[in-house]
Protein backbone atom coordinates (compact mmCIF):
# COMPACT_ATOMS: atom_id res chain seq x y z
CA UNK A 1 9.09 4.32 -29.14
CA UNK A 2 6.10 2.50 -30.04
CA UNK A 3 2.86 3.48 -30.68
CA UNK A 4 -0.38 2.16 -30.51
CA UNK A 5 -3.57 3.88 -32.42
CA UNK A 6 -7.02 2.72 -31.08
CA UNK A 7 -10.52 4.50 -31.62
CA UNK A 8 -11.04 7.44 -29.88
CA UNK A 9 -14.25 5.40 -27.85
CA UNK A 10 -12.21 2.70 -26.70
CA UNK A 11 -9.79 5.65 -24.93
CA UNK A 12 -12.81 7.11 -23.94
CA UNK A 13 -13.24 3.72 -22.56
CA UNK A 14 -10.28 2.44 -20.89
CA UNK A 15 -9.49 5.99 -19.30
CA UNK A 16 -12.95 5.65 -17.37
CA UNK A 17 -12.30 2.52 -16.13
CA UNK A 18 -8.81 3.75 -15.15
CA UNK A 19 -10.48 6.26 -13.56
CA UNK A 20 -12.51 4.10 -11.62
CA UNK A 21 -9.91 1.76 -10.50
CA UNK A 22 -8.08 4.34 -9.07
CA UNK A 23 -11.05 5.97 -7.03
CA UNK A 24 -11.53 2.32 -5.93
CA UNK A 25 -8.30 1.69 -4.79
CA UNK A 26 -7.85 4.81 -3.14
CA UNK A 27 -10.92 3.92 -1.12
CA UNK A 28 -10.08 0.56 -0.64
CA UNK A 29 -6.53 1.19 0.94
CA UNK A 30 -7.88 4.05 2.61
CA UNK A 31 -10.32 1.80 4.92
CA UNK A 32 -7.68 -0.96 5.44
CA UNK A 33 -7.71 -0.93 9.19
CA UNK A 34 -4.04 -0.45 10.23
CA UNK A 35 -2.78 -2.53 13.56
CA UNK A 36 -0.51 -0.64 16.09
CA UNK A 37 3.34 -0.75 15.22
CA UNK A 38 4.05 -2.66 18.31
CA UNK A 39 1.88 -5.54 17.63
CA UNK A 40 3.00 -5.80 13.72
CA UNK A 41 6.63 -6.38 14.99
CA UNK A 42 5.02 -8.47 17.90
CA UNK A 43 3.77 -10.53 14.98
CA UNK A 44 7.15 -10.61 13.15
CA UNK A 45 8.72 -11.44 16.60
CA UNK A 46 6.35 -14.60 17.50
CA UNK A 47 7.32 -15.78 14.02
CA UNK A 48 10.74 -16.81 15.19
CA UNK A 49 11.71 -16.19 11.45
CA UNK A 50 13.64 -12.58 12.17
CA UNK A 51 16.40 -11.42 14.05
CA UNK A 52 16.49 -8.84 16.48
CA UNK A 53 18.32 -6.35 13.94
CA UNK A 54 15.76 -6.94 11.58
CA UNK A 55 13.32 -6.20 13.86
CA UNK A 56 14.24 -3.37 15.10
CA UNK A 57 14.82 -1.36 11.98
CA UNK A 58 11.58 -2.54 10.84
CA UNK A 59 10.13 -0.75 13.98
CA UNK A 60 12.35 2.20 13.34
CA UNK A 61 11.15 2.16 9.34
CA UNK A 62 7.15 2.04 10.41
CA UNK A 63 7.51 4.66 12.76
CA UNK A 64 9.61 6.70 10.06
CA UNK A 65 6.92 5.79 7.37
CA UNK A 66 3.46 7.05 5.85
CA UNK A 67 1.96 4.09 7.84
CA UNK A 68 2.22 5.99 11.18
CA UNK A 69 0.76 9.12 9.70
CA UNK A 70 -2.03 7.93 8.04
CA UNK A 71 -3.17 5.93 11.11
CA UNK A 72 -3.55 9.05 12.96
C-alpha cells in the first residue's frame, strides 16, 4: 500500500470540497426530471438501432430499477 502524507490544512481542504461535491451532486441528480418508462423505450424504439429483445428487457430492467421509485 501506498501512502501519501499532506498537511493537515490541505485535508482539511480537499475533504470540504468533497463534501461539497457530493451535496451538489446529490442535488443535482435529485432534480433531473425523469421521463415516463414508456417514452424512454419509445425513444430507443424510434432509433431503429435495438431489437425487440433488447427492448423489452430494458423496459423490464427500468421498471425493476431505482429509476421507477424515485420518480414517484
Amino acid at each position: 500500500m501506498n501512502t501519501v502524507t499532506i498537511p493537515k490544512k490541505e485535508y482539511s481542504k480537499l475533504k470540504s470540497q468533497a463534501l461539497a461535491y457530493r451535496k451538489m451532486a446529490k442535488s443535482l441528480f435529485s432534480a433531473v426530471v425523469k421521463d415516463p418508462i414508456s417514452e424512454v423505450v419509445g425513444d430507443f424504439h424510434a432509433s431503429g438501432l435495438y431489437s425487440r429483445d433488447f427492448l423489452k428487457d430494458l423496459e423490464a430492467g427500468l421498471r425493476k430499477s431505482s429509476y421507477l421509485k424515485a420518480k414517484r
